[in-house]
PDB file of N, CA and C in Angstrom:
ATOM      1  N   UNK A   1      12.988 -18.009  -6.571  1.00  0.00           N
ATOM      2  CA  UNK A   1      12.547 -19.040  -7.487  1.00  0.00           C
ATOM      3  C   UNK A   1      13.220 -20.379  -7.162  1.00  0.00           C
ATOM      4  N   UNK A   2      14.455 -19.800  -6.438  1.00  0.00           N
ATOM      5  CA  UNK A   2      15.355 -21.569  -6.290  1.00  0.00           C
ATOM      6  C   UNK A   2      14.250 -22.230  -5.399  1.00  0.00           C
ATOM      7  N   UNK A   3      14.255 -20.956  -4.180  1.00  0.00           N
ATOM      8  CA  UNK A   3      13.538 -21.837  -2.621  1.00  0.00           C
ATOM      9  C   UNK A   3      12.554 -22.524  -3.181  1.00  0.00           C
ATOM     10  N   UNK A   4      11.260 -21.814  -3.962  1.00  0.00           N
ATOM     11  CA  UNK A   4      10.082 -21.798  -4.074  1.00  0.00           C
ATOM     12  C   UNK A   4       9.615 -22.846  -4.953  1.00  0.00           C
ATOM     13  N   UNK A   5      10.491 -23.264  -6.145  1.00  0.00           N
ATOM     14  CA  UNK A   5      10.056 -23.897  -7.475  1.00  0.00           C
ATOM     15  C   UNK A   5      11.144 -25.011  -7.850  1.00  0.00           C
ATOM     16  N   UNK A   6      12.036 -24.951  -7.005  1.00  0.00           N
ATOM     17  CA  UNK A   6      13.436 -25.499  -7.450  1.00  0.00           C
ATOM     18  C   UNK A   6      13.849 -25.418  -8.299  1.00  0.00           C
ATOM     19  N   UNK A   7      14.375 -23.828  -9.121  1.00  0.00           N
ATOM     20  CA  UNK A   7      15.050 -23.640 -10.064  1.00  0.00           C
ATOM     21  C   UNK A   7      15.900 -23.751  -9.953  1.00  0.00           C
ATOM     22  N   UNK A   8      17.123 -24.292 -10.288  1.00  0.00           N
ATOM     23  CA  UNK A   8      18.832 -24.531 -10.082  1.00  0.00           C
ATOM     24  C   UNK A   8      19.379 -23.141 -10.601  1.00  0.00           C
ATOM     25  N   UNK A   9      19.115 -22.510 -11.776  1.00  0.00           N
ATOM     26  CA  UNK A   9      19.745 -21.530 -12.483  1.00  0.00           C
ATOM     27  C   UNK A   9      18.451 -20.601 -12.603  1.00  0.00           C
ATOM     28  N   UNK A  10      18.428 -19.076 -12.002  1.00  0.00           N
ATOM     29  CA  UNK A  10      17.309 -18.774 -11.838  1.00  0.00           C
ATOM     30  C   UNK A  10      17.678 -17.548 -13.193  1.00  0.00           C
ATOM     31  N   UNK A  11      17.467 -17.503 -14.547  1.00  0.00           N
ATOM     32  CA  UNK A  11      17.388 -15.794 -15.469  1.00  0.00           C
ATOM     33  C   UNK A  11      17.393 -15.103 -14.644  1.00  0.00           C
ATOM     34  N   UNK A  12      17.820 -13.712 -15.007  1.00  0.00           N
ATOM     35  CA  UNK A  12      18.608 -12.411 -14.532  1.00  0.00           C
ATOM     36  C   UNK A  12      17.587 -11.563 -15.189  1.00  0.00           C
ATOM     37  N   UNK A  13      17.207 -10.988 -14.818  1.00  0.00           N
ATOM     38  CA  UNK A  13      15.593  -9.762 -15.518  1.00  0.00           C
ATOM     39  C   UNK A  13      15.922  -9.768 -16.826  1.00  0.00           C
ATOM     40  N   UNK A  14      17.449  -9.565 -17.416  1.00  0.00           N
ATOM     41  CA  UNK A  14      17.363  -9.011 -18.955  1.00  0.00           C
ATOM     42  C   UNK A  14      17.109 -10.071 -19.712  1.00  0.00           C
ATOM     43  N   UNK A  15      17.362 -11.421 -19.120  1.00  0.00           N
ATOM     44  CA  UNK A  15      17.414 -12.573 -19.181  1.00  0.00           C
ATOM     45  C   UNK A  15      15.735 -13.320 -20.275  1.00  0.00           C
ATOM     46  N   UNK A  16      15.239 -12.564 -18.811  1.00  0.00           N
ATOM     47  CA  UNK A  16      13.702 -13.187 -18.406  1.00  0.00           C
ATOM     48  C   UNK A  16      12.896 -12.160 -19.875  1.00  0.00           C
ATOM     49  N   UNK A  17      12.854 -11.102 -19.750  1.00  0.00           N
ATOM     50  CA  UNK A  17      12.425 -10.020 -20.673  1.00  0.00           C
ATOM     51  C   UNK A  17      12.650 -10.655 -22.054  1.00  0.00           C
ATOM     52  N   UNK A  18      13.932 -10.993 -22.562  1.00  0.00           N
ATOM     53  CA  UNK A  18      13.685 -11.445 -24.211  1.00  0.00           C
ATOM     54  C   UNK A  18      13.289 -12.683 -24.477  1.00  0.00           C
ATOM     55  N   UNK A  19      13.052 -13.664 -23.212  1.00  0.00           N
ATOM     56  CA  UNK A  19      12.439 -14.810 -23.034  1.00  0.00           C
ATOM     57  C   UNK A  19      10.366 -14.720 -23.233  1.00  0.00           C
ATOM     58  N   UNK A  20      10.474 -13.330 -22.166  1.00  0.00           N
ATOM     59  CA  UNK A  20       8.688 -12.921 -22.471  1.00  0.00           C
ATOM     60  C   UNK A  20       8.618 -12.187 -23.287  1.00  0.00           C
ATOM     61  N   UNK A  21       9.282 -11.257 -23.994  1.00  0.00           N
ATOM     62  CA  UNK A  21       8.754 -10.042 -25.048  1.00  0.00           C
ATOM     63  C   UNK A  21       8.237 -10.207 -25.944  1.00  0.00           C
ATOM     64  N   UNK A  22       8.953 -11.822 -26.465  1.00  0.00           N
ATOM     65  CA  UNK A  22       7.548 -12.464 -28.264  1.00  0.00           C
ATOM     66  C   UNK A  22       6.421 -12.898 -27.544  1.00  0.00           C
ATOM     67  N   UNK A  23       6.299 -12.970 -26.588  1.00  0.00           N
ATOM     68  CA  UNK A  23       5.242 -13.571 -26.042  1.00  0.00           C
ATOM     69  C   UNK A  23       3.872 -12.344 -25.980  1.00  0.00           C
ATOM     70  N   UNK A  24       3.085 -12.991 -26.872  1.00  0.00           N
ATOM     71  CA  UNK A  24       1.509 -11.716 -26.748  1.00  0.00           C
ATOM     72  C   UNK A  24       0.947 -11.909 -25.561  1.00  0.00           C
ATOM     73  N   UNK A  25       0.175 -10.564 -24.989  1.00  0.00           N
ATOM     74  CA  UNK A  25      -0.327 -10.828 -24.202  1.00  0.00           C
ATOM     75  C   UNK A  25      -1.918 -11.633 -24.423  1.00  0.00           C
ATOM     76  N   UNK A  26      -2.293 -11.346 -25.710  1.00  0.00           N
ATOM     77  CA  UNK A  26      -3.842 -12.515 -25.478  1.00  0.00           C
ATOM     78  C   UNK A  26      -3.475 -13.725 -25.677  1.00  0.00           C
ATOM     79  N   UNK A  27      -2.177 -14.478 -25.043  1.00  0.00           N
ATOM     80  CA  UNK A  27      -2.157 -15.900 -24.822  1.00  0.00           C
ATOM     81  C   UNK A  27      -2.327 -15.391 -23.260  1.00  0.00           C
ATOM     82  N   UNK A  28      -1.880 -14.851 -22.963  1.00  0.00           N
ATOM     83  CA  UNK A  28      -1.702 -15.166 -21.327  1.00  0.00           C
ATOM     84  C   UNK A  28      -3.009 -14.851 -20.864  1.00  0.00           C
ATOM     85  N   UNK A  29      -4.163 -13.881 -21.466  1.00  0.00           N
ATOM     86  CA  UNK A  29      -5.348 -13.938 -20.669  1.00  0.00           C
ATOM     87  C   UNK A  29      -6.458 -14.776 -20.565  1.00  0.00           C
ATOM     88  N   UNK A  30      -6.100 -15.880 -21.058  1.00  0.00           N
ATOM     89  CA  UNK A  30      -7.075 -17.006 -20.333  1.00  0.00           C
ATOM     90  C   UNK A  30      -6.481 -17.500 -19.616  1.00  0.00           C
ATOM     91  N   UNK A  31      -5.545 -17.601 -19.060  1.00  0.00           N
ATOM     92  CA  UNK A  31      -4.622 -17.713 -17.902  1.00  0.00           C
ATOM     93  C   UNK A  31      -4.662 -17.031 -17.062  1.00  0.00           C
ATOM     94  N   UNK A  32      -4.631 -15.758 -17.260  1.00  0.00           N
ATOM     95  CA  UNK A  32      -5.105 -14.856 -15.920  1.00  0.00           C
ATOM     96  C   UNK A  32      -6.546 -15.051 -15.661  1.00  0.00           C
ATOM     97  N   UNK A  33      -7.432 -15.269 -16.785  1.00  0.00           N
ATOM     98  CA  UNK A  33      -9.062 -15.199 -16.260  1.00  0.00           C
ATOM     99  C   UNK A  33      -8.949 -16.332 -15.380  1.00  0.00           C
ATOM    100  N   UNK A  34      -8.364 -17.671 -16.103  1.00  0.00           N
ATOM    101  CA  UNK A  34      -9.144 -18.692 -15.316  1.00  0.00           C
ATOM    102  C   UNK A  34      -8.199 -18.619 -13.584  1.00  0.00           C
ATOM    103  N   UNK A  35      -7.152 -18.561 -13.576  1.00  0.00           N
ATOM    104  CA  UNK A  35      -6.779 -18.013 -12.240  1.00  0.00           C
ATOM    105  C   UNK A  35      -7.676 -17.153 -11.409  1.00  0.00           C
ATOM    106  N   UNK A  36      -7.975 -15.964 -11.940  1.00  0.00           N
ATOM    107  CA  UNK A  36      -8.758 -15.002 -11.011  1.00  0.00           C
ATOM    108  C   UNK A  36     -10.300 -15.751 -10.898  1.00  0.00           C
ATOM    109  N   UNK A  37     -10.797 -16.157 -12.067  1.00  0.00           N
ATOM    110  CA  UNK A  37     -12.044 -16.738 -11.849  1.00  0.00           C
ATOM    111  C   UNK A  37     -12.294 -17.982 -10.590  1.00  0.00           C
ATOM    112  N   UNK A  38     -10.659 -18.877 -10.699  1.00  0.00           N
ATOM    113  CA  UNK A  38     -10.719 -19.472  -9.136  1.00  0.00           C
ATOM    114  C   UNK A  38     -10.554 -18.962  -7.985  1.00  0.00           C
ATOM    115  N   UNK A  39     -10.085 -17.570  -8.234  1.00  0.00           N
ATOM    116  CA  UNK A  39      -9.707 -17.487  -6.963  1.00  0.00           C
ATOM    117  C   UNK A  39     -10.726 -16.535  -6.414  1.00  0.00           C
ATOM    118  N   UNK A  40     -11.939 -15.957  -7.412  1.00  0.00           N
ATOM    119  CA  UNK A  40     -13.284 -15.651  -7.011  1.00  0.00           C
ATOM    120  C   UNK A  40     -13.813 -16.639  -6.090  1.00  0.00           C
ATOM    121  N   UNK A  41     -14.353 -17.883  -7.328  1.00  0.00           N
ATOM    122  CA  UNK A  41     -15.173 -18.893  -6.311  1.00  0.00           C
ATOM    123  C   UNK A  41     -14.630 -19.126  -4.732  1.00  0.00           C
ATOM    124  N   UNK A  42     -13.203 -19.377  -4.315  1.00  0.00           N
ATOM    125  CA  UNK A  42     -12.788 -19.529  -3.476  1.00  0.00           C
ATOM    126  C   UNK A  42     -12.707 -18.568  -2.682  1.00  0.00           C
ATOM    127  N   UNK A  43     -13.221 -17.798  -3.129  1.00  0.00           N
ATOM    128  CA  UNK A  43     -13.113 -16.695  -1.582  1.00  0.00           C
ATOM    129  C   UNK A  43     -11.582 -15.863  -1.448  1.00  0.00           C
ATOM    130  N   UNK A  44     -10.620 -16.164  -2.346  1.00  0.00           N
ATOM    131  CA  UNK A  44      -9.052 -15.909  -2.135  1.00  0.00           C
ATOM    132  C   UNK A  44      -9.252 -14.399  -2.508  1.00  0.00           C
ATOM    133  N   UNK A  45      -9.885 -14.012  -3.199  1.00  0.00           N
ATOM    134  CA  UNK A  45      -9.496 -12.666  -3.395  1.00  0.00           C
ATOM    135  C   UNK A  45     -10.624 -11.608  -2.356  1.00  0.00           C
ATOM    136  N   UNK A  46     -11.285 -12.048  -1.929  1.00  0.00           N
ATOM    137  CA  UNK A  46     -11.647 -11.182  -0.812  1.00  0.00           C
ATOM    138  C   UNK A  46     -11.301 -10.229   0.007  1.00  0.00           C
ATOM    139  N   UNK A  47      -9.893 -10.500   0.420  1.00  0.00           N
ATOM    140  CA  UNK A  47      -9.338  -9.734   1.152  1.00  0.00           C
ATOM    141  C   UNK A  47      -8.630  -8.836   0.571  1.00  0.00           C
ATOM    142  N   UNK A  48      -8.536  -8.946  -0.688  1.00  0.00           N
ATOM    143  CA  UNK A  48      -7.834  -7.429  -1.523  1.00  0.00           C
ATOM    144  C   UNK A  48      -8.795  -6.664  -2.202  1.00  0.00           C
ATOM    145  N   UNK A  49     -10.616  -6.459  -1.720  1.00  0.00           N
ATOM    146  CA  UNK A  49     -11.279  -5.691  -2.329  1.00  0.00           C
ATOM    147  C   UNK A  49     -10.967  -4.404  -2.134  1.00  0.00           C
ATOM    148  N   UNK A  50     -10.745  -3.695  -2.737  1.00  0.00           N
ATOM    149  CA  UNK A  50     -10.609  -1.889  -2.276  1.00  0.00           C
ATOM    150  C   UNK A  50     -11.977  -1.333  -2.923  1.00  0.00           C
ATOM    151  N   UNK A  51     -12.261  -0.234  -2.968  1.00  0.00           N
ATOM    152  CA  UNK A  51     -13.278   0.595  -3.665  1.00  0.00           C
ATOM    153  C   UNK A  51     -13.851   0.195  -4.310  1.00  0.00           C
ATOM    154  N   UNK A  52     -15.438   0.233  -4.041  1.00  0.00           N
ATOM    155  CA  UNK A  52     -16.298  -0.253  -4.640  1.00  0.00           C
ATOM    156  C   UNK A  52     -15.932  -1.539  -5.568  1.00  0.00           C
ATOM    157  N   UNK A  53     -15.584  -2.610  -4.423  1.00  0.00           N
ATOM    158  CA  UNK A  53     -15.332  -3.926  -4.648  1.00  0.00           C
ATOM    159  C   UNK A  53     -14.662  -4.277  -6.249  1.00  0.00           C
ATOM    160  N   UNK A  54     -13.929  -3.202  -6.182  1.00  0.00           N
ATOM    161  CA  UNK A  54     -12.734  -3.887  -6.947  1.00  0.00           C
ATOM    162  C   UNK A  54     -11.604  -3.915  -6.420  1.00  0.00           C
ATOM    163  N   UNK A  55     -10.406  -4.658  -7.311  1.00  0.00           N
ATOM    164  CA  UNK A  55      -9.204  -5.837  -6.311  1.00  0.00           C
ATOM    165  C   UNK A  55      -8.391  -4.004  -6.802  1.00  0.00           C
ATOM    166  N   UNK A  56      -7.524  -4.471  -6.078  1.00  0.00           N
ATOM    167  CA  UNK A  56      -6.242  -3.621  -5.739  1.00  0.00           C
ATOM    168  C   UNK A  56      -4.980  -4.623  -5.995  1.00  0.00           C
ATOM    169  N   UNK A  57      -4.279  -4.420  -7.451  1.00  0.00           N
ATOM    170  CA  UNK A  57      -3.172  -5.377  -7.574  1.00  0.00           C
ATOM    171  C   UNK A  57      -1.985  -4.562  -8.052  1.00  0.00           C
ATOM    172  N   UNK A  58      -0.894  -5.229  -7.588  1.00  0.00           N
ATOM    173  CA  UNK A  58       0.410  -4.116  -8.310  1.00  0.00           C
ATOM    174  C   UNK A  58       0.903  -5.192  -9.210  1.00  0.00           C
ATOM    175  N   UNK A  59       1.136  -4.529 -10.341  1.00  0.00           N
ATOM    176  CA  UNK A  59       1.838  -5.397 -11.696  1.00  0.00           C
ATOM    177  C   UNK A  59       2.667  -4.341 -12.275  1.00  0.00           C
ATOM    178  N   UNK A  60       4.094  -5.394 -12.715  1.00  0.00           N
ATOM    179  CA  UNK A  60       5.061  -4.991 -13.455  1.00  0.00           C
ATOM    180  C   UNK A  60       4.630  -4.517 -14.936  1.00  0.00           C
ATOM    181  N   UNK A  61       4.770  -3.728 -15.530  1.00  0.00           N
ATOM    182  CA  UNK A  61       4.304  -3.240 -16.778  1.00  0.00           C
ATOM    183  C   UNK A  61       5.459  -2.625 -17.515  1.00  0.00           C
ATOM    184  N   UNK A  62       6.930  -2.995 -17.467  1.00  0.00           N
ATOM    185  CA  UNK A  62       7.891  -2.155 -17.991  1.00  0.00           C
ATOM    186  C   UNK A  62       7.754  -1.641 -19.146  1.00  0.00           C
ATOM    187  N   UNK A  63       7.142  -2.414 -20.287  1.00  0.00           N
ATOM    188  CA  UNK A  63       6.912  -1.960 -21.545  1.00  0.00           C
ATOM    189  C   UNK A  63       5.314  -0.650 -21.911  1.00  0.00           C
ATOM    190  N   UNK A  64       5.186  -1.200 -20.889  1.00  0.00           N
ATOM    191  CA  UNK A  64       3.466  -0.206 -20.487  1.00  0.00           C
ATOM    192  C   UNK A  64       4.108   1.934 -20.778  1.00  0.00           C
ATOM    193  N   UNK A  65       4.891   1.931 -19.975  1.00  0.00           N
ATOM    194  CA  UNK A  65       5.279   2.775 -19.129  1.00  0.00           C
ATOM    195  C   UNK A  65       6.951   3.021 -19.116  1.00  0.00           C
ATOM    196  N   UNK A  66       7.288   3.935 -19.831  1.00  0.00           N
ATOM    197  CA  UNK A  66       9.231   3.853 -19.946  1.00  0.00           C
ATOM    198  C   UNK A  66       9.184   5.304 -19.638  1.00  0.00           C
ATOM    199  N   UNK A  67      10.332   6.080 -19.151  1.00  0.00           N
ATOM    200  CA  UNK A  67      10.442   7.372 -18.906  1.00  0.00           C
ATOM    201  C   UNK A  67      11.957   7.334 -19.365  1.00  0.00           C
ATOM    202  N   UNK A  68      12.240   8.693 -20.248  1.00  0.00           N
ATOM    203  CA  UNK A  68      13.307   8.257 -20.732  1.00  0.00           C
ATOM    204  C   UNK A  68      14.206   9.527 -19.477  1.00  0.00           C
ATOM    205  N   UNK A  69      13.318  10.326 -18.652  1.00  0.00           N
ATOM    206  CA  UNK A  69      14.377  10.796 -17.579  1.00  0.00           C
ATOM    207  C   UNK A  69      14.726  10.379 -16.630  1.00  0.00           C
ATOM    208  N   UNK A  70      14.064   9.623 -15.989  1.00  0.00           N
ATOM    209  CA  UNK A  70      13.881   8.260 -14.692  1.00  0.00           C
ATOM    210  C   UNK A  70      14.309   7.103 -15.251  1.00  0.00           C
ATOM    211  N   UNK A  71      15.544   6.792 -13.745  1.00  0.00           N
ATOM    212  CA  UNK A  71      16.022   5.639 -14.400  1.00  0.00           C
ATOM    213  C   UNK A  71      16.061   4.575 -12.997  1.00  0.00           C
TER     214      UNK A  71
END
């Protein structure tokens, strides 16, 4: 985040987590639509079609998904 964005002081995951956790997710999905919707027109997501032309993406979901034997 320093290289990339010039953050001086970059949050630490536990950091970042109680910074996003009040945060709902139906604010963020017109944010993701209109992102993916550009990056339709543009041709950008093309190259990650998998099966029957849908995208293939890996996303963090910690709260999705907890295992309390795996750590």
């Amino acid at each position: 985040m320093h290289t990339i964005y010039g953050i001086a002081r970059v949050p630490c995951d536990p950091h970042m987590r109680e910074i996003l956790a009040p945060v709902s997710p139906k604010w963020l999905r017109p944010v993701c639509t209109s992102v993916c919707r550009h990056r339709q027109r543009g041709k950008a997501l093309e190259a990650m079609t998998f099966l029957d032309d849908h995208y293939l993406l890996a996303l963090d979901g910690p709260e999705y998904f907890s295992s309390k034997t795996m750590h």
